[in-house]
N, C-alpha and C. Protein backbone atom coordinates (compact mmCIF):
# COMPACT_ATOMS: atom_id res chain seq x y z
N UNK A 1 0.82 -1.19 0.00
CA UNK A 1 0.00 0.00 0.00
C UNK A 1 0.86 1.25 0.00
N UNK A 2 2.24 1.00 0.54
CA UNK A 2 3.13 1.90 0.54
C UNK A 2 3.22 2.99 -0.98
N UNK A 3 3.14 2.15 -1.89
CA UNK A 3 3.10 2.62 -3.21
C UNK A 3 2.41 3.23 -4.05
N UNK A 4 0.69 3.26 -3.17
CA UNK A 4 -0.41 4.02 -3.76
C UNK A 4 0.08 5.07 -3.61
N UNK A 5 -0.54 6.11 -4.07
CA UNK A 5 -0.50 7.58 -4.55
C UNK A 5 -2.27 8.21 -3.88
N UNK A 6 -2.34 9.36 -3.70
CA UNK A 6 -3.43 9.76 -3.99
C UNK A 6 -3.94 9.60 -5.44
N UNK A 7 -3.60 9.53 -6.81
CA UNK A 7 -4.56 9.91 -7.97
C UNK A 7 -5.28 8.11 -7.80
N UNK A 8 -4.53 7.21 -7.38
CA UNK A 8 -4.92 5.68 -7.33
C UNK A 8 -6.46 5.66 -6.62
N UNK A 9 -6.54 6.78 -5.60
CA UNK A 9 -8.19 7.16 -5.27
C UNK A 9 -9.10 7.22 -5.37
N UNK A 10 -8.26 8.69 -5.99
CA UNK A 10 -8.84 10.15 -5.60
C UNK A 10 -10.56 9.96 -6.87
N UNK A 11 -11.35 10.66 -7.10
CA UNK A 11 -12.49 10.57 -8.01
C UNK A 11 -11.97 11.67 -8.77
N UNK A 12 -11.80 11.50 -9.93
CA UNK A 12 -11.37 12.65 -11.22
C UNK A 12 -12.53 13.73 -10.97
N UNK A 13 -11.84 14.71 -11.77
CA UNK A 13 -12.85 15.65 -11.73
C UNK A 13 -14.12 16.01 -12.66
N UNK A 14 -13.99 15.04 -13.90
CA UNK A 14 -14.43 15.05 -15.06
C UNK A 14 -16.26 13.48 -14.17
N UNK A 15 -16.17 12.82 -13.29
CA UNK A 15 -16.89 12.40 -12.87
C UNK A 15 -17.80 12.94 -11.65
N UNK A 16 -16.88 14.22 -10.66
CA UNK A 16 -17.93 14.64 -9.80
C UNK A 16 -19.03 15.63 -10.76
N UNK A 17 -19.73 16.14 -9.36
CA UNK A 17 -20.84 16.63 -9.12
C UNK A 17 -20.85 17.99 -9.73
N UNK A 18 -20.80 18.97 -10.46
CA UNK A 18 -19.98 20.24 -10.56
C UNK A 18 -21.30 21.28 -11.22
N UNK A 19 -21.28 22.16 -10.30
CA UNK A 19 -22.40 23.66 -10.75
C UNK A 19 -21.43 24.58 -11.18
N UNK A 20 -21.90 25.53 -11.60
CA UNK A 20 -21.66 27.29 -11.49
C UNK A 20 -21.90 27.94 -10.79
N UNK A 21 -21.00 28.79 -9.79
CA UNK A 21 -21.60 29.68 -8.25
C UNK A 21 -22.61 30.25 -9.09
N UNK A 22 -23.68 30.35 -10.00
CA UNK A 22 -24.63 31.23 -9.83
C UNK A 22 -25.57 30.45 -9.91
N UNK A 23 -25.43 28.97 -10.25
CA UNK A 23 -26.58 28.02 -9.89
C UNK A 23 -27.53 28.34 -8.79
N UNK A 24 -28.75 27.23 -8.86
CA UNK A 24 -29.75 27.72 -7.68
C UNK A 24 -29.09 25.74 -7.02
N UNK A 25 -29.57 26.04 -5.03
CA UNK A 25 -29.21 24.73 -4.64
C UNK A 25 -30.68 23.94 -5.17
N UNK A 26 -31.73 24.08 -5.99
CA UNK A 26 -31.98 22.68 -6.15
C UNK A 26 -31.24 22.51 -7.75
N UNK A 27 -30.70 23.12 -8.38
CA UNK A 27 -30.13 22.49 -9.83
C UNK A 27 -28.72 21.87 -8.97
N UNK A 28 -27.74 22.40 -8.16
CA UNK A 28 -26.93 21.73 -7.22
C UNK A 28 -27.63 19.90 -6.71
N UNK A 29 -28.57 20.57 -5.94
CA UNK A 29 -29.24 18.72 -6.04
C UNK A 29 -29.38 18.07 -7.26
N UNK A 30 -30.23 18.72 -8.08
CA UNK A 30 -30.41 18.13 -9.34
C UNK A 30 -28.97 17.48 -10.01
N UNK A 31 -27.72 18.01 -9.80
CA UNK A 31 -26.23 17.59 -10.24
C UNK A 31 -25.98 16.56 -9.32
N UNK A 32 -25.94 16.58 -8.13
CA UNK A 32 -25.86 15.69 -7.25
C UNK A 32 -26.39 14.64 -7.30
N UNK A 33 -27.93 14.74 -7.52
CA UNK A 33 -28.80 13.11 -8.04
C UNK A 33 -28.22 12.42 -9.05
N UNK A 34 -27.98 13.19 -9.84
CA UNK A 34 -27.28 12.83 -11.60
C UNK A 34 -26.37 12.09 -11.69
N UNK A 35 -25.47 12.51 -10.59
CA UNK A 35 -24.26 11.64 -10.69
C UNK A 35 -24.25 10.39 -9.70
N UNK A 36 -25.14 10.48 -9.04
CA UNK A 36 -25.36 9.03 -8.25
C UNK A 36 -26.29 8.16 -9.06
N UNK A 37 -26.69 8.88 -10.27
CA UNK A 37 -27.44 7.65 -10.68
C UNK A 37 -26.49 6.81 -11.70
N UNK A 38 -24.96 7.54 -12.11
CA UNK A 38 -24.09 7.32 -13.24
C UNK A 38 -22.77 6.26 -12.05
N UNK A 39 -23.04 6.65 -10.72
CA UNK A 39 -21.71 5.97 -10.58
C UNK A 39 -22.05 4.52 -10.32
N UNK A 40 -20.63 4.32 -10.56
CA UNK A 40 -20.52 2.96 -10.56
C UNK A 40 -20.57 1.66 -9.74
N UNK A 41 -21.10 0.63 -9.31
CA UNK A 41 -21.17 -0.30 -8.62
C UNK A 41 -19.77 -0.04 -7.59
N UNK A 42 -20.23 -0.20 -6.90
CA UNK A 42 -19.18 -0.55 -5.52
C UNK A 42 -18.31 0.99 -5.09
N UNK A 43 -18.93 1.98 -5.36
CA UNK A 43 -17.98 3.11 -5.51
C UNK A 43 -18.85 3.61 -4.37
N UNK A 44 -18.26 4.33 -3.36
CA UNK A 44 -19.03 5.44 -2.42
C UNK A 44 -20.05 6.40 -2.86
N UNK A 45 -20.96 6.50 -2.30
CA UNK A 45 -21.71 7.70 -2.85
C UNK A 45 -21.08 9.21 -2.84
N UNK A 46 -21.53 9.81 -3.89
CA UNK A 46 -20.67 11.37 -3.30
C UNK A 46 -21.98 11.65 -2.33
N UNK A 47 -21.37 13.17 -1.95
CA UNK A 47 -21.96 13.22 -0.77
C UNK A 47 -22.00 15.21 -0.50
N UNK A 48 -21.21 15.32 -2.00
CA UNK A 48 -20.94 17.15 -1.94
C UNK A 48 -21.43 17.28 -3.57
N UNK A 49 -21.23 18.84 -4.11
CA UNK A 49 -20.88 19.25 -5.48
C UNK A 49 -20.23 20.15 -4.92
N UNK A 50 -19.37 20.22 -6.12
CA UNK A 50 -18.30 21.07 -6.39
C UNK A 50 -18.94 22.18 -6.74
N UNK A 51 -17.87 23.58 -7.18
CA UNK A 51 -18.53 24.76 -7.44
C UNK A 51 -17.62 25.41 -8.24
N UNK A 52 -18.09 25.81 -9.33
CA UNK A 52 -16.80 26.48 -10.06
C UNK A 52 -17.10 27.88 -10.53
N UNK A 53 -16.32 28.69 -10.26
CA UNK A 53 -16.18 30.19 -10.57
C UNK A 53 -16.24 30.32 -11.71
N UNK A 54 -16.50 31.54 -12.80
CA UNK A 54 -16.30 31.74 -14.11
C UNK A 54 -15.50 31.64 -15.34
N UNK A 55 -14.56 31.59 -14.54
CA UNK A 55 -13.32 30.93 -15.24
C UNK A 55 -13.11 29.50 -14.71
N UNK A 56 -14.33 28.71 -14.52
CA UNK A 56 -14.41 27.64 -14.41
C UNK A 56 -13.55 26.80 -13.45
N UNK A 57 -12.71 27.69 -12.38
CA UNK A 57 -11.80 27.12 -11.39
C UNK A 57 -12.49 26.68 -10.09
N UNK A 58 -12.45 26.09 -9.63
CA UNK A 58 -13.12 25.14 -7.97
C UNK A 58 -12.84 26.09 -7.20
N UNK A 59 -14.18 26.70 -6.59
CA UNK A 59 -14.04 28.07 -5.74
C UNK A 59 -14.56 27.33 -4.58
N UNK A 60 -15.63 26.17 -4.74
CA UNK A 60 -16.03 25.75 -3.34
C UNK A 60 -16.35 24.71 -3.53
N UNK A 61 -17.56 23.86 -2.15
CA UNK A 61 -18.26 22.94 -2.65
C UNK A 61 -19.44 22.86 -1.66
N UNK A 62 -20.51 22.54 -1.58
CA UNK A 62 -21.95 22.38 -0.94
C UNK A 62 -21.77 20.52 -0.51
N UNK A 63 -21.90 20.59 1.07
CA UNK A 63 -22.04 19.38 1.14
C UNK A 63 -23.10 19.01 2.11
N UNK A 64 -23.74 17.96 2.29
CA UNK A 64 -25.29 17.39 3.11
C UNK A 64 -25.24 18.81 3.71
N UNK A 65 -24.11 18.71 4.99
CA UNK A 65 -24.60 20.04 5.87
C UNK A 65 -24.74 21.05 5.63
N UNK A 66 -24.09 21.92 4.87
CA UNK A 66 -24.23 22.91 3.92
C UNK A 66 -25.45 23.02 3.48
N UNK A 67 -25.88 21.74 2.71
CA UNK A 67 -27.76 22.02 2.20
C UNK A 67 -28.37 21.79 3.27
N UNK A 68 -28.44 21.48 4.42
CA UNK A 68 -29.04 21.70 5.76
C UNK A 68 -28.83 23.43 6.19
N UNK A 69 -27.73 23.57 6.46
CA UNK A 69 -27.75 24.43 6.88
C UNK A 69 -28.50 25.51 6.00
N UNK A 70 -28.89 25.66 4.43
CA UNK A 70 -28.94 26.81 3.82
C UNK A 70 -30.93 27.32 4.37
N UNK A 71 -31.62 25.79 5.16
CA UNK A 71 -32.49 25.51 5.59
C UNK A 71 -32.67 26.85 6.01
N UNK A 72 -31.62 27.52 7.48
CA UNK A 72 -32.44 28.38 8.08
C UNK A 72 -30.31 29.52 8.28
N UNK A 73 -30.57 30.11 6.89
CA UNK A 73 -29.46 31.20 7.04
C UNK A 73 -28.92 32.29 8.05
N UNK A 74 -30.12 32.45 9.06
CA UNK A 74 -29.70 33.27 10.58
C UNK A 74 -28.97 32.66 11.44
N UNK A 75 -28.26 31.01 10.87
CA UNK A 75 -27.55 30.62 11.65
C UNK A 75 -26.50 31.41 11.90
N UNK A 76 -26.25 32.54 10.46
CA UNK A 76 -25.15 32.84 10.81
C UNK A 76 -25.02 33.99 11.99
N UNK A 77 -26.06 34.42 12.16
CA UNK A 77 -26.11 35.38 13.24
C UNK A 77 -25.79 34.86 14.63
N UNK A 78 -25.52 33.65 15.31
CA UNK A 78 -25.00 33.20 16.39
C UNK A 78 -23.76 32.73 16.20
N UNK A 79 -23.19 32.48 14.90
CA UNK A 79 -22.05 32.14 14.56
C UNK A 79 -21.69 30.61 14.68
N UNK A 80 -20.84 30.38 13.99
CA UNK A 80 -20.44 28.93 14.20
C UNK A 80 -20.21 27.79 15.53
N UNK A 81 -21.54 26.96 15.36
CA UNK A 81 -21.77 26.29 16.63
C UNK A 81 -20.94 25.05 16.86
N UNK A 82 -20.15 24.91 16.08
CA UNK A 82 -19.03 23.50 16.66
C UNK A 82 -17.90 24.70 16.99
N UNK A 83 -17.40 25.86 17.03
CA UNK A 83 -16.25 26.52 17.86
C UNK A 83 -16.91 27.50 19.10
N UNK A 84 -18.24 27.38 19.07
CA UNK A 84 -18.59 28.01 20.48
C UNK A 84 -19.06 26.75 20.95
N UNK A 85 -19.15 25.90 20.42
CA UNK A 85 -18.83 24.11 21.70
C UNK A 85 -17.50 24.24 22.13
N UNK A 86 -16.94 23.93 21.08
CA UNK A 86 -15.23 24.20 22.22
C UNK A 86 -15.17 25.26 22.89
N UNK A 87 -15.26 26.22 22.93
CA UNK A 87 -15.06 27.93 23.55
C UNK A 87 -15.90 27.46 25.27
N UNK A 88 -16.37 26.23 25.04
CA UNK A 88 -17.08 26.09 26.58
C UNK A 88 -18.64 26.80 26.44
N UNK A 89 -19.37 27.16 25.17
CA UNK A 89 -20.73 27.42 25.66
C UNK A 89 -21.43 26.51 25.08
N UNK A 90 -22.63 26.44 26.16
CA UNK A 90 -23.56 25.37 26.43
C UNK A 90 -24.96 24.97 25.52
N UNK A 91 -25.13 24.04 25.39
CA UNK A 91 -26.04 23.35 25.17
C UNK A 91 -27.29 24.26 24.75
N UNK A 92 -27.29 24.71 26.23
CA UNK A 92 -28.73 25.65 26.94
C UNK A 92 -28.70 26.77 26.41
N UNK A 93 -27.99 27.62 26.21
CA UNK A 93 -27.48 28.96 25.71
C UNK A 93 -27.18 28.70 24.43
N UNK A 94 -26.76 27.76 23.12
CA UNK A 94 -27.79 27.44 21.91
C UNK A 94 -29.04 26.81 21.56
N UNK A 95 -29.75 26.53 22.73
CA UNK A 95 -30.87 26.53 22.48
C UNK A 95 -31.64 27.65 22.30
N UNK A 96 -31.33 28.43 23.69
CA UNK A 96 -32.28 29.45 24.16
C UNK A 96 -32.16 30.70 22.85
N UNK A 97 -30.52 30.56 22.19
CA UNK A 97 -30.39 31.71 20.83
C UNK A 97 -31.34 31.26 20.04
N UNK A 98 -31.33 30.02 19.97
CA UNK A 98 -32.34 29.43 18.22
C UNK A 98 -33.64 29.43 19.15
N UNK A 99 -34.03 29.37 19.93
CA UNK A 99 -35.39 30.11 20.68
C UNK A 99 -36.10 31.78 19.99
N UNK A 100 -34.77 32.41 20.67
CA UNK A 100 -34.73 33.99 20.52
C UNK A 100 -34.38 34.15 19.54
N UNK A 101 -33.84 33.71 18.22
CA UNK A 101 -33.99 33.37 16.94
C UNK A 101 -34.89 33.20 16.09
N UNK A 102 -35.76 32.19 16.44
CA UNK A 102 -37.03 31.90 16.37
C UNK A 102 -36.40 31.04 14.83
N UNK A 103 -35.76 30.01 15.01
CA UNK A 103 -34.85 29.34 14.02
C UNK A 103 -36.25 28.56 13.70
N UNK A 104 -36.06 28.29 12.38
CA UNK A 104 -37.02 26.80 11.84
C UNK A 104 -38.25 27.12 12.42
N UNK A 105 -39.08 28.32 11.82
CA UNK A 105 -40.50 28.72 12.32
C UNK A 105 -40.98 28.33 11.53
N UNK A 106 -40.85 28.02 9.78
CA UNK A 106 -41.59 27.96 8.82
C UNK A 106 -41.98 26.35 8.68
N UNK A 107 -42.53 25.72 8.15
CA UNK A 107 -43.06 24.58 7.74
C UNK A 107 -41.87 23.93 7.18
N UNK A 108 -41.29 22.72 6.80
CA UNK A 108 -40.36 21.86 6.07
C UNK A 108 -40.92 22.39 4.66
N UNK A 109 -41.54 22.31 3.66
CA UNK A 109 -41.86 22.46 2.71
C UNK A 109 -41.70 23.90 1.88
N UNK A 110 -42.57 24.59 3.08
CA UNK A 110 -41.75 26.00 2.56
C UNK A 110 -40.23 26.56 2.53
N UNK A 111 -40.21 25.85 3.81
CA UNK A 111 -38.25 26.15 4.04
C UNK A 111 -37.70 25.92 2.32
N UNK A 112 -38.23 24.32 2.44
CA UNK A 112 -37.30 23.76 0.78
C UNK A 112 -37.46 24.60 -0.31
N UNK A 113 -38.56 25.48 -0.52
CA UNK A 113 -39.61 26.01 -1.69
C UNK A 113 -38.55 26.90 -1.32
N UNK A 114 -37.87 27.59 -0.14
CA UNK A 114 -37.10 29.05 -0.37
C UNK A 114 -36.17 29.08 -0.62
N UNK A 115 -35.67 27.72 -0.03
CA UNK A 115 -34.30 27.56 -0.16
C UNK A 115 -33.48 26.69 -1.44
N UNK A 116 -34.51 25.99 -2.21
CA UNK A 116 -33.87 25.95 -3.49
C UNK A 116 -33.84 26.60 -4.56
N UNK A 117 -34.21 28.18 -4.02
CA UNK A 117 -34.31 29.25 -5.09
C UNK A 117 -32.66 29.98 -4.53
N UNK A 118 -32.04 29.64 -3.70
CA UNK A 118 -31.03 30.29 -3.24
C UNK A 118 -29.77 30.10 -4.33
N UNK A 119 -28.72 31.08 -4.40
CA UNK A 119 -27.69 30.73 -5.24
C UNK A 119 -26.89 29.63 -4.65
N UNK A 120 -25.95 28.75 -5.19
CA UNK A 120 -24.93 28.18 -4.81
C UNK A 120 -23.56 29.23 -4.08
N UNK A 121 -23.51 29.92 -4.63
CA UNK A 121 -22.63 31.29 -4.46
C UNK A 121 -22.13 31.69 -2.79
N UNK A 122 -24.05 31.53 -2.29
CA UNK A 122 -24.50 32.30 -1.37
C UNK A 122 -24.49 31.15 -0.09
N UNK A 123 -24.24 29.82 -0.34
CA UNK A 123 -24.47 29.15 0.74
C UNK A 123 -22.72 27.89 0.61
N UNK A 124 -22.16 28.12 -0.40
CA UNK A 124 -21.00 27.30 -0.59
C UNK A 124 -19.97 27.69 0.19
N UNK A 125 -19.17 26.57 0.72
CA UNK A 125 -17.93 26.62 1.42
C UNK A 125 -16.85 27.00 0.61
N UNK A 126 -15.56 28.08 0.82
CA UNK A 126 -14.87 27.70 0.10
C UNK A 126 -13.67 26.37 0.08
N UNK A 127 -12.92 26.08 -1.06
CA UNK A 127 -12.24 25.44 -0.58
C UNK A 127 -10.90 25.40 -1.11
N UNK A 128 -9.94 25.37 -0.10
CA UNK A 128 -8.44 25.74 -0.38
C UNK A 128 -7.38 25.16 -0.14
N UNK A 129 -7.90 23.70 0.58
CA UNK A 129 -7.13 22.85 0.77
C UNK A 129 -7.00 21.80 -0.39
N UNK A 130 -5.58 21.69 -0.59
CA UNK A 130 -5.30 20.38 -1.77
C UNK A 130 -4.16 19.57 -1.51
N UNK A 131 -4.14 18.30 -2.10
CA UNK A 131 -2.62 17.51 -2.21
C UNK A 131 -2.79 17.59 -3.87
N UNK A 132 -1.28 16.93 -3.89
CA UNK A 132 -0.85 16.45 -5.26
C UNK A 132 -1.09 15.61 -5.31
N UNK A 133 -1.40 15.05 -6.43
CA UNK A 133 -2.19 13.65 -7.08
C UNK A 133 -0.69 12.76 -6.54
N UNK A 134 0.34 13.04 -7.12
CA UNK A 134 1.24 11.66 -6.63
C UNK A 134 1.82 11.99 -4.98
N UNK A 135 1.00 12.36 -4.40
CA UNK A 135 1.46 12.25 -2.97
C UNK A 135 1.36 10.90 -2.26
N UNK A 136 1.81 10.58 -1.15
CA UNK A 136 1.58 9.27 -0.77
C UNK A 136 -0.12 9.27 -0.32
N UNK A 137 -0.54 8.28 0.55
CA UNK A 137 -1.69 7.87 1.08
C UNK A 137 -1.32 8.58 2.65
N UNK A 138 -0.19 8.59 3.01
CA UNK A 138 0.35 9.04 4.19
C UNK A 138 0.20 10.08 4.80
N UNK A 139 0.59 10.83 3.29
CA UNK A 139 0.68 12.24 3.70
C UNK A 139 -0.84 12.48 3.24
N UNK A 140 -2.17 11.87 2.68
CA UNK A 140 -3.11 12.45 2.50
C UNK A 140 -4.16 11.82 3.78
N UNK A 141 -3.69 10.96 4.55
CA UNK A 141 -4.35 10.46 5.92
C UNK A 141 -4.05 11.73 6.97
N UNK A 142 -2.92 11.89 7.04
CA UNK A 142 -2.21 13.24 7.98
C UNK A 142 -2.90 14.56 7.22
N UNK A 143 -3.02 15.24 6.25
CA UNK A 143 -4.01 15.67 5.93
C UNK A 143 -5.06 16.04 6.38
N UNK A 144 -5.97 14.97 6.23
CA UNK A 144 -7.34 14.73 5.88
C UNK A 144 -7.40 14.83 7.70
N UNK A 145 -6.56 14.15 8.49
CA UNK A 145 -6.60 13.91 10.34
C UNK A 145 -6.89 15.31 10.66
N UNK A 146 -5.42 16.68 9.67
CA UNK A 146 -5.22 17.55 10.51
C UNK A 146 -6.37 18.57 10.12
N UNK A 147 -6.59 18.64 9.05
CA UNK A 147 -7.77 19.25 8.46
C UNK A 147 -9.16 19.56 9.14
N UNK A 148 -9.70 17.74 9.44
CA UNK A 148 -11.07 17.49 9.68
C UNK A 148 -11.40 17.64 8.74
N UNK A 149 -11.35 17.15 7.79
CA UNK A 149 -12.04 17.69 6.32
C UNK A 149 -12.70 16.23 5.60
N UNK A 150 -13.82 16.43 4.87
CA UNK A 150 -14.01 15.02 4.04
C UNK A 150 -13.69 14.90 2.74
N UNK A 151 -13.25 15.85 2.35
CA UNK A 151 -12.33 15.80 0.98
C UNK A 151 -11.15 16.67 0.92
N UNK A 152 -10.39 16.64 -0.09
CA UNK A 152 -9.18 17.55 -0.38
C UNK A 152 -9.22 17.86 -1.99
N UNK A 153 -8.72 18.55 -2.60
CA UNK A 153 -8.80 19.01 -3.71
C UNK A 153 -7.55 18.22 -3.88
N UNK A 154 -7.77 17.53 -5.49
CA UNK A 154 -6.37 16.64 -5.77
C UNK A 154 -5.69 17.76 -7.12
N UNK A 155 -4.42 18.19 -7.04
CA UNK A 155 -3.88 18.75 -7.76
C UNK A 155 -2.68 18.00 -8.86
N UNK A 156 -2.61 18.38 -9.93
CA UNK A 156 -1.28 18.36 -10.98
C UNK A 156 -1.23 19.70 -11.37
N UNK A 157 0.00 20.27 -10.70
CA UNK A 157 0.93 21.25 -10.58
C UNK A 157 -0.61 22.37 -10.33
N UNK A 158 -0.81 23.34 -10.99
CA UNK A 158 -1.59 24.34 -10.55
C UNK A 158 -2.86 23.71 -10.97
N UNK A 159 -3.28 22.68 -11.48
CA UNK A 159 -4.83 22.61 -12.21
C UNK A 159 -5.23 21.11 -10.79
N UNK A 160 -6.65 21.59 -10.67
CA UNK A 160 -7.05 20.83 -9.77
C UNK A 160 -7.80 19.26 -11.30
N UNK A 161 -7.17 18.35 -10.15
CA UNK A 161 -7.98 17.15 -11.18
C UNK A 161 -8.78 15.96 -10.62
N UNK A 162 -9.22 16.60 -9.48
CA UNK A 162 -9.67 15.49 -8.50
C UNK A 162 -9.96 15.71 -7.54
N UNK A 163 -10.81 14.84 -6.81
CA UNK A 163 -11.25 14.67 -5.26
C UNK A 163 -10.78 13.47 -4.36
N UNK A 164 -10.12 13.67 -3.30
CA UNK A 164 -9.91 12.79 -2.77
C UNK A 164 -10.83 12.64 -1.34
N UNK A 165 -11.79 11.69 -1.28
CA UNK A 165 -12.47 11.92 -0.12
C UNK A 165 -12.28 10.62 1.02
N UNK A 166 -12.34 10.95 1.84
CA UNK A 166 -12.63 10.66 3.13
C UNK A 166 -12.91 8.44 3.00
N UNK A 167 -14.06 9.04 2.40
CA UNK A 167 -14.93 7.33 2.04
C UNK A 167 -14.03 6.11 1.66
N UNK A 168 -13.49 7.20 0.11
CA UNK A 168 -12.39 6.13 -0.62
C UNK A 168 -11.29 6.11 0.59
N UNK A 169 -10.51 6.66 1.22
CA UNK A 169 -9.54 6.70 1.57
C UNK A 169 -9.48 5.40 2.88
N UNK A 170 -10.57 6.06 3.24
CA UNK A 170 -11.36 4.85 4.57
C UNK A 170 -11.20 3.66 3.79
N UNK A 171 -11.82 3.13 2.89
CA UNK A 171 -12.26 1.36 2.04
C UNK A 171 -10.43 1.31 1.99
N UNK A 172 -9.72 2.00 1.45
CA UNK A 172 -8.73 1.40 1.35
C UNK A 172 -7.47 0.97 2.38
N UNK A 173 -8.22 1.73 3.72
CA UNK A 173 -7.29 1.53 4.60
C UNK A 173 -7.87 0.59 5.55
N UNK A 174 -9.29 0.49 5.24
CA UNK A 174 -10.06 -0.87 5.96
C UNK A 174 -9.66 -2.05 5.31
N UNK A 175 -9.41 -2.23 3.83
CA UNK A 175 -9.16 -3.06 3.27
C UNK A 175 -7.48 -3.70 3.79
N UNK A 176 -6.95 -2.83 3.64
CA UNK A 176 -5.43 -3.13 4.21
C UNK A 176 -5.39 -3.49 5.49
N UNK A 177 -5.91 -3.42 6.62
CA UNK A 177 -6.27 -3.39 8.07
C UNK A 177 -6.90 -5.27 8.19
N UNK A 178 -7.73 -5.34 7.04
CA UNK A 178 -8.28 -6.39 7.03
C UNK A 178 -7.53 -7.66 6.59
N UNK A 179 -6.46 -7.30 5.49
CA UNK A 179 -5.44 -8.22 5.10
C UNK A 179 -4.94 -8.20 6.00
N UNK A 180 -4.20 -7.40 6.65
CA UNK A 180 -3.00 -7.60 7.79
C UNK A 180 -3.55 -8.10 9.21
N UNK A 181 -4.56 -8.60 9.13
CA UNK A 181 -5.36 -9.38 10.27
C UNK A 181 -5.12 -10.99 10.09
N UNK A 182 -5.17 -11.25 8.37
CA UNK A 182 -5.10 -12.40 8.47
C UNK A 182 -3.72 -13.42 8.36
């Protein structure tokens, strides 16, 4: 296994999920369905789309939580709730904000009806982390550890050509874990 590479992975880029930041998130779903109905037996589901700027370069990507989150956008007004968990505030005191918030007042249906009129633009992560396609598996585990991230952008020299995610990287190190058992 020593010898894999990330590109031995990674999912090309010519097979993900891929909008235009001025897309709306349900044509984003609509790309997303599309390509789970094209991939291939035994392959992970994706689980993001990509996002590409006008000059067609990977500016971001929308993933499950992301289209959750675009649900109710005043999240951003309490700010990011996995670093005010670490910071030590409580449970009770994000409740009581999305209380005084008055978060998720509308019906499920309408939420969806508003929120797949939204741009991709307006609710996408960016993303700026990458390896090189011939990097080891090593250095894209250490990575991916120090990151927290479920993908990385796979690069040859300045042009991005790939995804390396989380899923694949997992099967192949379960797979190896599993030989070296027996």
């Amino acid at each position: 296994m020593d010898d894999k590479r990330v590109k031995d992975l990674m999912v090309s880029l010519d097979e993900y999920p891929v909008v235009s930041q001025d897309a709306t998130l349900r044509e984003a779903v609509l790309a997303l369905e599309e390509a789970q109905r094209q991939l291939p037996g035994g392959r992970q589901p994706y689980r993001a789309v990509l996002v590409v700027d006008e000059k067609k370069r990977i500016a971001g990507k929308i993933g499950q939580l992301a289209f959750l989150r675009a649900l109710e956008p005043r999240y951003d007004v309490i700010g990011d709730l996995e670093s005010l968990s670490v910071a030590g505030v409580s449970e009770e005191f994000v409740a009581s904000t999305m209380e005084h918030y008055r978060f998720f007042q509308e019906n499920l249906p309408d939420l969806c009806s508003r929120t797949s009129r939204l741009l991709v633009k307006d609710v996408m992560r960016p993303v700026t982390q990458s390896i090189d396609e011939n990097a080891s598996l090593r250095e894209a585990i250490h990575r991916i550890v120090v990151w927290q991230t479920l993908s990385i952008l796979v690069t040859r020299g300045t042009d991005v050509v790939g995804l390396l995610r989380l899923s694949d990287l997992s099967d192949a190190i379960t797979a190896q874990l599993k030989a070296a058992a027996s």
